[in-house]
Protein backbone atom coordinates (compact mmCIF):
# COMPACT_ATOMS: atom_id res chain seq x y z
CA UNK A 1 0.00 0.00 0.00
CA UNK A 2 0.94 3.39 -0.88
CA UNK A 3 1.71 6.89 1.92
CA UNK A 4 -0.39 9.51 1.27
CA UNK A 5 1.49 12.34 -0.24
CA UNK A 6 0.09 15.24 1.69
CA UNK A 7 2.75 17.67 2.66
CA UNK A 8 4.54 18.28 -0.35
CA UNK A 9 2.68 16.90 -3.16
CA UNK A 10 0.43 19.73 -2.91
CA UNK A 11 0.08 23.19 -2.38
CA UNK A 12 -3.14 23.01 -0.76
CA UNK A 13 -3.63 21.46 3.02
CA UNK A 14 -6.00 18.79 3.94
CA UNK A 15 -9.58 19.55 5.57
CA UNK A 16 -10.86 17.77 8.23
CA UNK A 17 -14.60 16.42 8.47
CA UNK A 18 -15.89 15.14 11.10
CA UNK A 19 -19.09 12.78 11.44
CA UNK A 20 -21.33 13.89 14.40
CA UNK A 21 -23.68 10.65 15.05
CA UNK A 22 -21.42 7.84 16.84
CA UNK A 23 -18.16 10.50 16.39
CA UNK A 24 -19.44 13.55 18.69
CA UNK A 25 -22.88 12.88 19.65
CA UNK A 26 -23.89 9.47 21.67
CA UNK A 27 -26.88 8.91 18.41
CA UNK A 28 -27.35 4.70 19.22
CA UNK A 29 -27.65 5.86 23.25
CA UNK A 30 -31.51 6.09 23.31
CA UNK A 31 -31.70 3.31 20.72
CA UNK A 32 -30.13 1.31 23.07
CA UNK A 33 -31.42 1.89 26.16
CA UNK A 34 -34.99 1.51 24.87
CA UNK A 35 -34.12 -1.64 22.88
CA UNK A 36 -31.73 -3.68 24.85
CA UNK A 37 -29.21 -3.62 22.40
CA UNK A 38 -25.44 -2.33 21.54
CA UNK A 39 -26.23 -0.52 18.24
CA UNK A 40 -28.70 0.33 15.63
CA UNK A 41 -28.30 -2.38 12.93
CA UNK A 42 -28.49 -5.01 16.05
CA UNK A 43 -31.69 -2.85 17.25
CA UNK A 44 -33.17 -3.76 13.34
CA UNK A 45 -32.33 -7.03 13.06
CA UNK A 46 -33.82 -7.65 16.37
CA UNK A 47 -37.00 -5.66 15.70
CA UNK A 48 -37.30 -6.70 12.44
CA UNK A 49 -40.94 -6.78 12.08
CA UNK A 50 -41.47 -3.58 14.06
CA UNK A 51 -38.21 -1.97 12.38
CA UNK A 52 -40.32 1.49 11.95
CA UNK A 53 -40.99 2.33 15.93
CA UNK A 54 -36.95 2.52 15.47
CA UNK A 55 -37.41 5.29 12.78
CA UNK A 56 -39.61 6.87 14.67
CA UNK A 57 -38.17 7.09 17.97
CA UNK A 58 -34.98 9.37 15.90
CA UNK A 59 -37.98 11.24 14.14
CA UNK A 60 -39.39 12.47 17.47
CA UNK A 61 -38.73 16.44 17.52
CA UNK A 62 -35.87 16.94 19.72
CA UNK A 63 -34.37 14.07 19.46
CA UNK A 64 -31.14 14.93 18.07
CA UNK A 65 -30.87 18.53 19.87
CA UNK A 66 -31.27 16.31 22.75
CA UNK A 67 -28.65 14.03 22.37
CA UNK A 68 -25.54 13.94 24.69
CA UNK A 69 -21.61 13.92 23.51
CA UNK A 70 -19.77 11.01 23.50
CA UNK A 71 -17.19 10.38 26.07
CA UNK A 72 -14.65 11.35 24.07
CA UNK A 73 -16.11 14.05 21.94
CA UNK A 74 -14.58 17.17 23.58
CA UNK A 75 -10.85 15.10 23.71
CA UNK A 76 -11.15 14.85 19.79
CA UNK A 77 -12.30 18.11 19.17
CA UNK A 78 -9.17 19.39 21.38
CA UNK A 79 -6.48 17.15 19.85
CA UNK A 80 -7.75 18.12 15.86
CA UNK A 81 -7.80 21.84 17.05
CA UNK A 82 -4.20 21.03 18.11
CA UNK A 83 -3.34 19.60 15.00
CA UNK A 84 -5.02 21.28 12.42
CA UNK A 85 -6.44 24.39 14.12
CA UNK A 86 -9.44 23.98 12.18
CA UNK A 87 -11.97 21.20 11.15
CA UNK A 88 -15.34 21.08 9.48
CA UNK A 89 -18.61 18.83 10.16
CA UNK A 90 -20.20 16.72 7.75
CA UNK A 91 -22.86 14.59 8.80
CA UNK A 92 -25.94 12.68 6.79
CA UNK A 93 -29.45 14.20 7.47
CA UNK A 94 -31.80 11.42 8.23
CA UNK A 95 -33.86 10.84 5.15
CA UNK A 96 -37.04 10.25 6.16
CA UNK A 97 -36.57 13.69 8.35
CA UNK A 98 -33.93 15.81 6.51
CA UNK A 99 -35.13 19.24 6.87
CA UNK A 100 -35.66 18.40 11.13
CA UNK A 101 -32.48 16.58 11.43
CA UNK A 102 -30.47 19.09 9.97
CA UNK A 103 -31.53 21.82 11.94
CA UNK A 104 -31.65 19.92 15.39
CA UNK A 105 -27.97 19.42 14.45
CA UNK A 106 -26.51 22.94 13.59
CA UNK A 107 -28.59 23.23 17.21
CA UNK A 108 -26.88 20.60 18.81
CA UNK A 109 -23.44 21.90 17.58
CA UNK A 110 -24.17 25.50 18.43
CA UNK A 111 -24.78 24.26 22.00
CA UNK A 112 -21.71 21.76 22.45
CA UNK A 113 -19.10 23.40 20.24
CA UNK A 114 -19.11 27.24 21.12
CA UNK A 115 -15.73 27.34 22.55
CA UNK A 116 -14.28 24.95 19.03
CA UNK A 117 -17.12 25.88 16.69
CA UNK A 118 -16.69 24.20 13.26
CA UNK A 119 -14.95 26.10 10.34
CA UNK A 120 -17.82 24.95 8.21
CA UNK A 121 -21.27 22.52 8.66
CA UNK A 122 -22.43 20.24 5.70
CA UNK A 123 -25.38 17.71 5.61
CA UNK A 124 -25.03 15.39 2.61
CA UNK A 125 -25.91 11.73 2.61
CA UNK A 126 -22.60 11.36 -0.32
CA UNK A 127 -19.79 11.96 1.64
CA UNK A 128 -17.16 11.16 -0.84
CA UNK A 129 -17.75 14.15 -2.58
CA UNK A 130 -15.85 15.83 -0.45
CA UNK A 131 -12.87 13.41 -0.71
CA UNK A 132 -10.21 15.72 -2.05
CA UNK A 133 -9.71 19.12 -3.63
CA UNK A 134 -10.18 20.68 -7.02
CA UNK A 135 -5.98 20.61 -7.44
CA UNK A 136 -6.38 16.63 -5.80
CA UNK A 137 -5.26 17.28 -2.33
CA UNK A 138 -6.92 14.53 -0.28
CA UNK A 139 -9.02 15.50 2.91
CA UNK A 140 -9.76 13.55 5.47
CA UNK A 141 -12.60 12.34 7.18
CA UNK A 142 -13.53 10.82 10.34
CA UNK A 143 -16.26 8.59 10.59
CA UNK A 144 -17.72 5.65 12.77
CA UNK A 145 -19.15 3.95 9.29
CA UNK A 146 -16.79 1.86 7.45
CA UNK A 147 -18.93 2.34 3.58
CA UNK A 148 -18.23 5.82 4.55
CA UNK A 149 -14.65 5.37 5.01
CA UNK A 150 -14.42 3.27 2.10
CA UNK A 151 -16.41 5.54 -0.18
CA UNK A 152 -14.12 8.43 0.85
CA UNK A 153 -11.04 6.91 0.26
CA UNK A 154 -11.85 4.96 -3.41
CA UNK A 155 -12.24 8.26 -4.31
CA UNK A 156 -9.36 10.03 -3.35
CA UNK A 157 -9.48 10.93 0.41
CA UNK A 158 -8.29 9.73 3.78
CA UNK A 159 -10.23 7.90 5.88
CA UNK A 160 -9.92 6.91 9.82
CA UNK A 161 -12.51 4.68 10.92
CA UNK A 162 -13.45 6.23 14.34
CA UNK A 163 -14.91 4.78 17.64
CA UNK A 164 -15.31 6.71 20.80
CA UNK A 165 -13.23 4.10 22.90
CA UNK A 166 -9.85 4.40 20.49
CA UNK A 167 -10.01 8.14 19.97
CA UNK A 168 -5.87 8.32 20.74
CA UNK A 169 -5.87 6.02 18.17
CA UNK A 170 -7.78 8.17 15.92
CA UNK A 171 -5.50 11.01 16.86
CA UNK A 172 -2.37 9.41 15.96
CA UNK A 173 -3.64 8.22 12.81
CA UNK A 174 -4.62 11.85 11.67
CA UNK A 175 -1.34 13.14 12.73
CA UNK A 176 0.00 10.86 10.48
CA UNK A 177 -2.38 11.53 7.41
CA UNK A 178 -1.19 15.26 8.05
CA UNK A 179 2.11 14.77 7.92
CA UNK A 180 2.15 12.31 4.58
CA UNK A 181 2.06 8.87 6.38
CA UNK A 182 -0.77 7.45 6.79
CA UNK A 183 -1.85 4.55 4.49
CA UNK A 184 -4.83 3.90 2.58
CA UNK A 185 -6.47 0.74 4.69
CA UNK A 186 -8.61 -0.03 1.48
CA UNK A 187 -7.63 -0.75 -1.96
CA UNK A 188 -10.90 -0.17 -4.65
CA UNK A 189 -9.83 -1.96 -8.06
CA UNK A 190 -8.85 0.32 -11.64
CA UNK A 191 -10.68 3.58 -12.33
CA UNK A 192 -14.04 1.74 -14.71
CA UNK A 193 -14.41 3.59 -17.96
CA UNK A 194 -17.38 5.43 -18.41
CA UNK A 195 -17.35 4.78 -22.35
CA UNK A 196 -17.82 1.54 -21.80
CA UNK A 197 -20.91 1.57 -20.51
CA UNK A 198 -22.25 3.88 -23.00
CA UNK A 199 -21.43 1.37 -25.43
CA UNK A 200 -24.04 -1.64 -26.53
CA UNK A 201 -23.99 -4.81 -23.63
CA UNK A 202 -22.18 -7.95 -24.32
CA UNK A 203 -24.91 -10.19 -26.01
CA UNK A 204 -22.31 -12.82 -25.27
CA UNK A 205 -22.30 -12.27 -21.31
CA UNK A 206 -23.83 -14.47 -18.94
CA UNK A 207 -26.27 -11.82 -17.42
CA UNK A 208 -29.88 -14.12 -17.80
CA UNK A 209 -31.27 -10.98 -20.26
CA UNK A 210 -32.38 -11.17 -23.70
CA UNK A 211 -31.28 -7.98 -25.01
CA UNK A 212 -33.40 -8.09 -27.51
CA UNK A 213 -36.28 -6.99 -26.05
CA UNK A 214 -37.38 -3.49 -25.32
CA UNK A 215 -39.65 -4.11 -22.62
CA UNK A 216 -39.46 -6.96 -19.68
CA UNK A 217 -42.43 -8.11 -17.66
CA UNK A 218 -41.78 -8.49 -13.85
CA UNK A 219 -41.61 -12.16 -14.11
CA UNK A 220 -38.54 -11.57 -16.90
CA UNK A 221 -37.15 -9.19 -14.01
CA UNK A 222 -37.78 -11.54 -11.01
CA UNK A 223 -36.54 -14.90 -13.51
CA UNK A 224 -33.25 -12.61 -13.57
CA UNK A 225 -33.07 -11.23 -9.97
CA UNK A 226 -33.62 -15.19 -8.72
CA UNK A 227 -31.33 -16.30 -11.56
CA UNK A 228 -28.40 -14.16 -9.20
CA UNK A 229 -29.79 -15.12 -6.16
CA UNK A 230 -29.56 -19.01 -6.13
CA UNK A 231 -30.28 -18.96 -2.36
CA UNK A 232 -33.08 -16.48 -2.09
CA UNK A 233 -34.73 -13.51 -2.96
CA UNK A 234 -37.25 -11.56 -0.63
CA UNK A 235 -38.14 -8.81 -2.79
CA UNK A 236 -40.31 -10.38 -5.11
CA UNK A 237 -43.62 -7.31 -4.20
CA UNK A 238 -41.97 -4.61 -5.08
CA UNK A 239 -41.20 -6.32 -8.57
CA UNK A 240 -44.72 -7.57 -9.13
CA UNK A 241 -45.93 -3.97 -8.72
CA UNK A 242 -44.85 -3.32 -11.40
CA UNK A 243 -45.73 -5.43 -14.88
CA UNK A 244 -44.03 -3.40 -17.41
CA UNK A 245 -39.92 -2.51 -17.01
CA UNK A 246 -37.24 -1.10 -18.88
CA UNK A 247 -33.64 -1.41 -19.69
CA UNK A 248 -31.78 2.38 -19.14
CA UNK A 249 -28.77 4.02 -18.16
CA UNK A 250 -29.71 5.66 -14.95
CA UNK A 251 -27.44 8.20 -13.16
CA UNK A 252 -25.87 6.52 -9.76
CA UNK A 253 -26.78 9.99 -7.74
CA UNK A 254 -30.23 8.83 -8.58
CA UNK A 255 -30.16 5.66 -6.60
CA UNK A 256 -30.17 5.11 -3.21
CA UNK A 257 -28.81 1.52 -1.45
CA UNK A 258 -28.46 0.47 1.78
CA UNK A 259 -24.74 1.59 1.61
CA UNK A 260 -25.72 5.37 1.89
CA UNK A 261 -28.71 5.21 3.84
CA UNK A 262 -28.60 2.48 6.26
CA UNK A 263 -31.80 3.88 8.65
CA UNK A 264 -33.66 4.79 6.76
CA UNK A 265 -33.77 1.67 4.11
CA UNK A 266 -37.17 1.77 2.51
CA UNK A 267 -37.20 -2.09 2.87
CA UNK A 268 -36.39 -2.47 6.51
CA UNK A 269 -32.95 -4.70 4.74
CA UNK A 270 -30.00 -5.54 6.95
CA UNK A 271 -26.82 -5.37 4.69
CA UNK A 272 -23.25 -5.51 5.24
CA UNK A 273 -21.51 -4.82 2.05
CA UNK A 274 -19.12 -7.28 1.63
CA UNK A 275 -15.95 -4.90 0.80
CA UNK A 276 -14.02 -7.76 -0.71
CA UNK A 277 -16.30 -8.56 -3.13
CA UNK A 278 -17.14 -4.97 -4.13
CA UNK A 279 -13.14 -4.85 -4.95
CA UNK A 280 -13.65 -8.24 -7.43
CA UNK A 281 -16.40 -6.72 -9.20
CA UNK A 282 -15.06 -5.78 -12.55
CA UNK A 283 -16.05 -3.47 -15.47
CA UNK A 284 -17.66 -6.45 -17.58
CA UNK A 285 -20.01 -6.94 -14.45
CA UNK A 286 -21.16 -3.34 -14.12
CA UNK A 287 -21.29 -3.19 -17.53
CA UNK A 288 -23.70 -6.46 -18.03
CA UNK A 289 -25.21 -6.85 -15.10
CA UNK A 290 -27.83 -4.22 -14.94
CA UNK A 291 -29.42 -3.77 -11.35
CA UNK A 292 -32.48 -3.56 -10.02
CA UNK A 293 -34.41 -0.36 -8.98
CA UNK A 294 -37.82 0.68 -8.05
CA UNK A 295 -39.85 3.68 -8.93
CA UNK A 296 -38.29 5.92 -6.13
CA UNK A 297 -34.67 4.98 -7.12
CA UNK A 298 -34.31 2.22 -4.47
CA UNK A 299 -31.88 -0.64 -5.65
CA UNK A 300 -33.93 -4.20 -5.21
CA UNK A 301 -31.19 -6.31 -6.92
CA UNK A 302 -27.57 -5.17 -7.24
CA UNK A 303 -26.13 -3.08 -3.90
CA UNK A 304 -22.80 -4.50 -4.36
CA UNK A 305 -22.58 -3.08 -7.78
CA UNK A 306 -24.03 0.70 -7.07
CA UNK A 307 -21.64 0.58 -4.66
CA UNK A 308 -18.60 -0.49 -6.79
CA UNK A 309 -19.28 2.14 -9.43
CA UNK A 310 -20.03 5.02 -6.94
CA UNK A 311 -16.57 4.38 -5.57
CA UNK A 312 -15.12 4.40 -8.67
CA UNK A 313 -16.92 8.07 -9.50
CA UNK A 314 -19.24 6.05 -12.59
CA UNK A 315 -22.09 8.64 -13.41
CA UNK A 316 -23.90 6.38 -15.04
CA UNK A 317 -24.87 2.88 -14.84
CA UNK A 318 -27.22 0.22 -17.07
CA UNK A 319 -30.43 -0.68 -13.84
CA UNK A 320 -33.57 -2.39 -15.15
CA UNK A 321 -36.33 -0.03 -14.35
CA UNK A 322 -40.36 0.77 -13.79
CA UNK A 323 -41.98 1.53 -17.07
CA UNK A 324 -43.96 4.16 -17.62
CA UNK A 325 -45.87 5.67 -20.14
């Protein structure tokens, strides 16, 4: 694995972003003192069938503003200051509550942070935007979700995976990323071309289509869904809604996987991305293997892959969608 070239490389410096939930503010504390449990995804899996009283307990006014800091929170906010002298907060809204999340926030953060008050405060659900500069200078990010971290650094940034308990070790680590040495814990495969999949699919490929056909019914759509899922598939409504579907290029910004917006998943799914795999996925796959999406953008069949090609910056990718007239 490579160093980070940050001190010389370029004439910019790196900025700092911080996560708030599980980085500064204690956000799975109420979750798990109401549900028994250690964190959120344990709190689904275990509520499962009443998965939305979990939603709703973080869509309560006040409960964010209400929140208390971590531990830890003030320690890392002293050590960056010490470091950098200046850091900025980016944090992901909660979808089903943007506009109320957001501002309970910037509350929270005018309350806690007077004394170190953030340079700058973004809400975005896409991170990795923010991974580096217009000249390339990588920032760096903090942040307790490892898709986050990953995101971040497949395209061009530094991440540090962050829990309250090892915040010295977080500390360390960014002194290290500011001074050039710090090394890239995750390795996304070659930059996919987006000509290629502008170009006509691989008739040849093994991808259970017939590409022949401008329209598929949802039983051509679930055939191929179950033809990738040998051991299951749980999804099958949200197909059947539908009876017409179509074959486009649909712009990744556009959909939204469990890999962005893990509360607030439409389908109450549990999924760890399997960053391994993502790494094996190659440009034929992306390229042949259209995913799945419903009518709101939400990716039924194919996580893995939106995930691959937002790392890899793809604008673009080939999803089987809803028809409509």
């Amino acid at each position: 694995m490579k160093l980070f070239e940050v001190s010389n490389s370029y004439a910019a410096k790196p900025e700092i972003y911080l996560d708030m939930d599980g980085v500064l503010a204690d956000f799975f504390g109420p979750v798990a003192k109401h549900h028994g449990v250690t964190n959120w995804r344990k709190a689904r899996r275990q509520r499962a069938a009443g998965g939305g009283k979990i939603d709703k307990l973080a869509s309560k006014p006040g409960y964010f503003l209400h929140l208390k800091p971590l531990p830890n929170a003030g320690r890392l906010i002293n050590g960056v200051m010490k470091l950098r002298g200046e850091y900025n907060i980016l944090s992901s809204p909660m979808l089903s509550c943007v506009e109320q999340s957001s501002r309970e926030k910037s509350q929270w953060l005018q309350k806690h942070l007077r004394k170190n008050a953030p340079r700058a405060v973004l809400f975005d659900h896409e991170k990795f935007k923010f991974a580096k500069q217009a000249d390339g200078t990588p920032n760096i990010l903090i942040d307790d979700y490892e898709t986050n971290i990953h995101l971040w650094e497949a395209n061009g940034g530094i991440g540090i995976l962050y829990s309250d308990a090892e915040c010295d070790r977080a500390l360390r680590q960014l002194h290290a990323a500011l001074h050039g040495k710090f090394r890239r814990t995750y390795k996304m495969p070659l930059a996919i071309l987006q000509r290629e999949l502008e170009q006509n699919m691989d008739e040849s490929y093994d991808h259970g289509l017939d590409l022949t056909k401008r329209l598929y019914t949802s039983r051509d759509v679930l055939d191929y869904v179950k033809g990738v899922h040998v051991d299951g598939y749980s999804l099958d409504k949200p197909i059947k809604d539908h009876k017409a579907w179509v074959l486009r290029m649909v712009p990744t910004h556009d959909l939204s996987s469990p890999e962005k917006y893990d509360q607030d998943d439409r389908y109450r799914r549990i999924i760890d991305l399997d960053w391994d795999h993502i790494s094996h996925i190659t440009r034929k796959d992306i390229k042949n293997k259209p995913v799945v999406a419903d009518d709101q953008g939400w990716v039924l069949d194919g996580n893995h892959r939106v995930t691959a090609a937002r790392a890899a910056g793809i604008k673009r990718i080939p999803a089987l969608v809803p028809y409509h007239k």
